[in-house]
C-alpha atoms as a PDB file:
ATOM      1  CA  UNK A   1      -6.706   3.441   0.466  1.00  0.00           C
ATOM      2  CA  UNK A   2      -6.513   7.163  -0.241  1.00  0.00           C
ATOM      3  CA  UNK A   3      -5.337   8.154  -3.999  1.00  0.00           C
ATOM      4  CA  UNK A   4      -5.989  11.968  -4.356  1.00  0.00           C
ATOM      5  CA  UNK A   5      -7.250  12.595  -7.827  1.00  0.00           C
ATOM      6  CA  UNK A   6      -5.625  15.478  -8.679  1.00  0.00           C
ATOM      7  CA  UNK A   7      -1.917  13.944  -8.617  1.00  0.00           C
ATOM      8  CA  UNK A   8      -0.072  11.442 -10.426  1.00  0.00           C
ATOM      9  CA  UNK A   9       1.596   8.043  -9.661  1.00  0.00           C
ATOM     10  CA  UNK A  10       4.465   6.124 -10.387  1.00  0.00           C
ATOM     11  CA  UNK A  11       4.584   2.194 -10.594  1.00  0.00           C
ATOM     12  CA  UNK A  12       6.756   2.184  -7.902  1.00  0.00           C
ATOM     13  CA  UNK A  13       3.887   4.067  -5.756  1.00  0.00           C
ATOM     14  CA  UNK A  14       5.466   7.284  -5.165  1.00  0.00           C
ATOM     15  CA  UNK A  15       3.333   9.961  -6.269  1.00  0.00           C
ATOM     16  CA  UNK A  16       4.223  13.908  -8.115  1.00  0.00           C
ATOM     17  CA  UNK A  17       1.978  17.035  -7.208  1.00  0.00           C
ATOM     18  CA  UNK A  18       2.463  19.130 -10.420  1.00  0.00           C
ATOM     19  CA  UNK A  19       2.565  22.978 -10.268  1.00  0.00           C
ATOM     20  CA  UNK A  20       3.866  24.448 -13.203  1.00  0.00           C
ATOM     21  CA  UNK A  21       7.284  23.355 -13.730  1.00  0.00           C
ATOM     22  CA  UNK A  22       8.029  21.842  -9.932  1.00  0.00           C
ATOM     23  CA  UNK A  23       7.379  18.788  -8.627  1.00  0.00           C
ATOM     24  CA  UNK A  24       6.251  17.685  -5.143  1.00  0.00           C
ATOM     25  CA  UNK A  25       6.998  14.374  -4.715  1.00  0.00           C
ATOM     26  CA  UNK A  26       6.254  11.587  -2.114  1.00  0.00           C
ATOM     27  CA  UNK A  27       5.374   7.966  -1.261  1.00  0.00           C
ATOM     28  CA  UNK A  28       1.576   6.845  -1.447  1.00  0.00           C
ATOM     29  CA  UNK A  29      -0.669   6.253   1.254  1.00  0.00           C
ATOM     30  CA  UNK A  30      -0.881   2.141   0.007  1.00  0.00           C
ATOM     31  CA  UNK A  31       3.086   2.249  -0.117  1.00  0.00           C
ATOM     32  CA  UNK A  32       3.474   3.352   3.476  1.00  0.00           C
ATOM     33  CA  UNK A  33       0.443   1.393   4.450  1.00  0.00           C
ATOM     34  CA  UNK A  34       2.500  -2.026   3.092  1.00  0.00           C
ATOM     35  CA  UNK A  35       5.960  -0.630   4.606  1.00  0.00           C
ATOM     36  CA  UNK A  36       4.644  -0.275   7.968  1.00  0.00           C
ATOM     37  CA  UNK A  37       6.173   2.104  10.534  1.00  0.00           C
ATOM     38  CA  UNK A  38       9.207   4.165   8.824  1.00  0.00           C
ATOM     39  CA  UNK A  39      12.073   4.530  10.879  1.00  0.00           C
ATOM     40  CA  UNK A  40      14.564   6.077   8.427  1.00  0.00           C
ATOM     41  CA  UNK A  41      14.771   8.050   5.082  1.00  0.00           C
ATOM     42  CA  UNK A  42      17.757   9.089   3.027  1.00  0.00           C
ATOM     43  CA  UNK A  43      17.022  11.888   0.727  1.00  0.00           C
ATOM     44  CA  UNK A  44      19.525  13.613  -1.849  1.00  0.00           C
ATOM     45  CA  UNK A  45      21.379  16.533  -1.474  1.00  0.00           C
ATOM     46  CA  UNK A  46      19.291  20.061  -2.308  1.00  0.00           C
ATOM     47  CA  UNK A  47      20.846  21.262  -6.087  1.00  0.00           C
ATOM     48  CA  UNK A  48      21.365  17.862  -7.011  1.00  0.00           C
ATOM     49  CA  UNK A  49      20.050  16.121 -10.383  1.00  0.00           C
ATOM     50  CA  UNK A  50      17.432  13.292 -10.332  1.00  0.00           C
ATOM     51  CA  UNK A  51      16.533  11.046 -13.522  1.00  0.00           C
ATOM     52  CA  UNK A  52      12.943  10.222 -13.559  1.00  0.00           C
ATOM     53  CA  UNK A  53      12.463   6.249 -12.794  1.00  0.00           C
ATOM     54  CA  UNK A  54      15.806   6.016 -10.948  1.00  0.00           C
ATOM     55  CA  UNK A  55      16.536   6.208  -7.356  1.00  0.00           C
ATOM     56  CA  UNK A  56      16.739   9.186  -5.177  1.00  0.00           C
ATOM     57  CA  UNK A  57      17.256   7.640  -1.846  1.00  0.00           C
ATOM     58  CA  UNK A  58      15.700   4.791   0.500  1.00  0.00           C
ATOM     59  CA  UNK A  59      13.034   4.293   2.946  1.00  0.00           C
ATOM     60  CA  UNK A  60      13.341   2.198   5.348  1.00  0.00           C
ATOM     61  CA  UNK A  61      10.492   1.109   7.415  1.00  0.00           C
ATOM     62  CA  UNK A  62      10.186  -1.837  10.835  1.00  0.00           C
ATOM     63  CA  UNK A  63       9.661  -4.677   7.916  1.00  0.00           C
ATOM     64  CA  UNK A  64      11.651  -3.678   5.054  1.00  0.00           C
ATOM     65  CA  UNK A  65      14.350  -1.121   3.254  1.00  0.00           C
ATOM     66  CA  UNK A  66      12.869   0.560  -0.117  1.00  0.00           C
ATOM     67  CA  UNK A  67      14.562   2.497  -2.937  1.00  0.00           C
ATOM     68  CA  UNK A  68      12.540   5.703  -4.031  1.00  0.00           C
ATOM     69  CA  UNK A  69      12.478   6.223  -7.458  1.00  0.00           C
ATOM     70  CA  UNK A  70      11.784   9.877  -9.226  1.00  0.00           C
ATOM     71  CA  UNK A  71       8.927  10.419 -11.289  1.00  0.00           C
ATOM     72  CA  UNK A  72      10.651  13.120 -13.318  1.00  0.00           C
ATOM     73  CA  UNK A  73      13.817  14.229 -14.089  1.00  0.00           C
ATOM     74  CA  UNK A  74      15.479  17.979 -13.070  1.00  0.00           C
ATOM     75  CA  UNK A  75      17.205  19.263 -10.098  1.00  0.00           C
ATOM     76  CA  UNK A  76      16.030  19.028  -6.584  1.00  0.00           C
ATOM     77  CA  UNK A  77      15.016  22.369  -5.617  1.00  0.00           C
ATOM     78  CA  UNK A  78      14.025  21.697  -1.953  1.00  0.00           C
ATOM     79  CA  UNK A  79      14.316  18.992   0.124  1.00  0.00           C
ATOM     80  CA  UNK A  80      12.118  17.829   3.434  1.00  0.00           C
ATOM     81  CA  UNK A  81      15.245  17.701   5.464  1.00  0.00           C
ATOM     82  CA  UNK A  82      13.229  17.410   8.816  1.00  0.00           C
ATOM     83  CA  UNK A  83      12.018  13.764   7.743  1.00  0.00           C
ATOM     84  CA  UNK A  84      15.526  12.642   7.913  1.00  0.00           C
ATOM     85  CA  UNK A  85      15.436  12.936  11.901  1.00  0.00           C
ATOM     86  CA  UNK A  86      11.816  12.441  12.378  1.00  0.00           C
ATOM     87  CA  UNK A  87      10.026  10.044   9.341  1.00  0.00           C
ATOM     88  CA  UNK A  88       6.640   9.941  11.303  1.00  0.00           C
ATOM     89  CA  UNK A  89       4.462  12.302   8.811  1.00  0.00           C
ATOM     90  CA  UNK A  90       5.066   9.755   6.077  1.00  0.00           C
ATOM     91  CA  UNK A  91       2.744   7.798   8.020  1.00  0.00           C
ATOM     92  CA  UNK A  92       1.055  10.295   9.248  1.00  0.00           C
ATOM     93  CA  UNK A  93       0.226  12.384   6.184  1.00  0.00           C
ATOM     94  CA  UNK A  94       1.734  10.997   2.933  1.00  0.00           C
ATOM     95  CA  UNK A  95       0.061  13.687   0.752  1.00  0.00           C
ATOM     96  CA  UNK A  96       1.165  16.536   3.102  1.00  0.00           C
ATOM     97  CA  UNK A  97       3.713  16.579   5.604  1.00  0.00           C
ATOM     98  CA  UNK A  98       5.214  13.546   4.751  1.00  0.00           C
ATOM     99  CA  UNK A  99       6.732  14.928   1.093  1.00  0.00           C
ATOM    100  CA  UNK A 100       9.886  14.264   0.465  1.00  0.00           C
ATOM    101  CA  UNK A 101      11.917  16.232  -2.176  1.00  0.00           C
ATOM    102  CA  UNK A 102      10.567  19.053  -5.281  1.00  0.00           C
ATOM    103  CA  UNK A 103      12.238  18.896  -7.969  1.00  0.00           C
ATOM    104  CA  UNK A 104      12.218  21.481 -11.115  1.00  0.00           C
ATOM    105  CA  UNK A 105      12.293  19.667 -13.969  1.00  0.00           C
ATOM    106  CA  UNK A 106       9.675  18.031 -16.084  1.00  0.00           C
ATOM    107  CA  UNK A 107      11.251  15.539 -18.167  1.00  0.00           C
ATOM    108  CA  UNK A 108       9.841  12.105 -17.356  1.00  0.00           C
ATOM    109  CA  UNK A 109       5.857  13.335 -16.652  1.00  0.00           C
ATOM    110  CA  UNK A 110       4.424  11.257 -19.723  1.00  0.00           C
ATOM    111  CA  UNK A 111       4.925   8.052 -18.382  1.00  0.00           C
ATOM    112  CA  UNK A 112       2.526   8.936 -14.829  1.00  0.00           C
ATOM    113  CA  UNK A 113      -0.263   7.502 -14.133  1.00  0.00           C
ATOM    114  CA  UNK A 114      -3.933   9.036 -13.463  1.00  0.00           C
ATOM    115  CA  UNK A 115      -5.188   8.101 -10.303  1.00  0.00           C
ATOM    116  CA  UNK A 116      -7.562   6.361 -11.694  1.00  0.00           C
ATOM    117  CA  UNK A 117      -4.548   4.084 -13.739  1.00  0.00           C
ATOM    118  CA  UNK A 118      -2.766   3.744 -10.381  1.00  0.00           C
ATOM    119  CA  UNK A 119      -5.654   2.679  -8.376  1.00  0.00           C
ATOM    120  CA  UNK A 120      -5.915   0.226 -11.129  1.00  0.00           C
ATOM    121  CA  UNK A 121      -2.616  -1.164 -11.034  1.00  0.00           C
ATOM    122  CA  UNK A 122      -2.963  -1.842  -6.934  1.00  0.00           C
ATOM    123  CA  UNK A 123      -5.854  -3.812  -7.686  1.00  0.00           C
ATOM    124  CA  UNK A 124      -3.889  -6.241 -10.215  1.00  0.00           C
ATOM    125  CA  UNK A 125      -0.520  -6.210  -8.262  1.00  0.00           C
ATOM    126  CA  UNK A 126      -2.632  -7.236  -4.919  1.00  0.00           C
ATOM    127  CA  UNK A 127      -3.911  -9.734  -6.965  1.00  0.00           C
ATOM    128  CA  UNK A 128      -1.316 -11.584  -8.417  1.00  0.00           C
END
C-alpha cells in the first residue's frame, strides 16, 4: 500500500496535498485498491462550497458506490472534469492523475492525519 508521506489523510481515506492555502484532494491508493475498478465519479460544480467531512460527490466502482467526503472546507477552485468521462487514473495513479477537485479554503486541516496516523488506522480497521 502506497501512503506518500508528505500528504495528509482523512478517515474516510481520501487524502489533501497542501500548498499554501489550496488543496489537492483525492482518494488513497488502499481506498481504490478495496473499491476495485471505478467506473463512474460525480464531482461538484467548479465555484462551489465544500464543508470539510461532508460529501462532495460519489465514486462508484464494479463492487460498490462511495460518498467522498472533503477534508477541508472552502470553495472548489478547479475541478478534474476529465475523470467524469474517463475514471481510469484513479486506479491508475491516485496521487497524480487521478485527483479529483482543489479547493481554497483551509478550514477543517486540524483534524488530518499524518501518514504515519493513517497508515495506522488501516492496520486497525483491516483488523477488526
Amino acid at each position: 500500500m502506497n501512503i506518500p508521506r508528505d500528504l495528509k489523510f482523512t478517515k474516510d481515506h481520501e487524502w489533501a496535498r497542501i500548498e499554501g492555502n489550496v488543496v489537492t484532494v483525492g482518494i488513497t491508493d488502499y481506498a481504490q485498491e478495496k473499491l476495485g475498478d471505478i467506473v463512474y465519479i460525480e464531482l461538484p460544480d467548479l465555484d462551489s462550497e465544500v464543508t470539510a467531512a461532508e460529501s462532495f460527490g460519489t465514486i462508484e466502482s464494479v463492487k460498490a458506490a462511495s460518498d467522498l467526503y472533503a477534508p477541508v472546507s472552502g470553495r472548489v477552485v478547479e475541478v478534474h472534469e476529465e475523470l467524469m468521462e474517463d475514471p481510469k487514473p484513479i486506479n491508475q495513479d491516485p496521487y497524480g492523475e487521478g485527483w479529483m477537485i482543489r479547493v481554497e479554503g483551509t478550514d477543517g486541516r486540524d483534524g488530518l492525519l499524518s501518514a504515519e496516523a493513517y497508515e495506522k488506522w488501516v492496520d486497525e480497521e483491516e483488523n477488526q
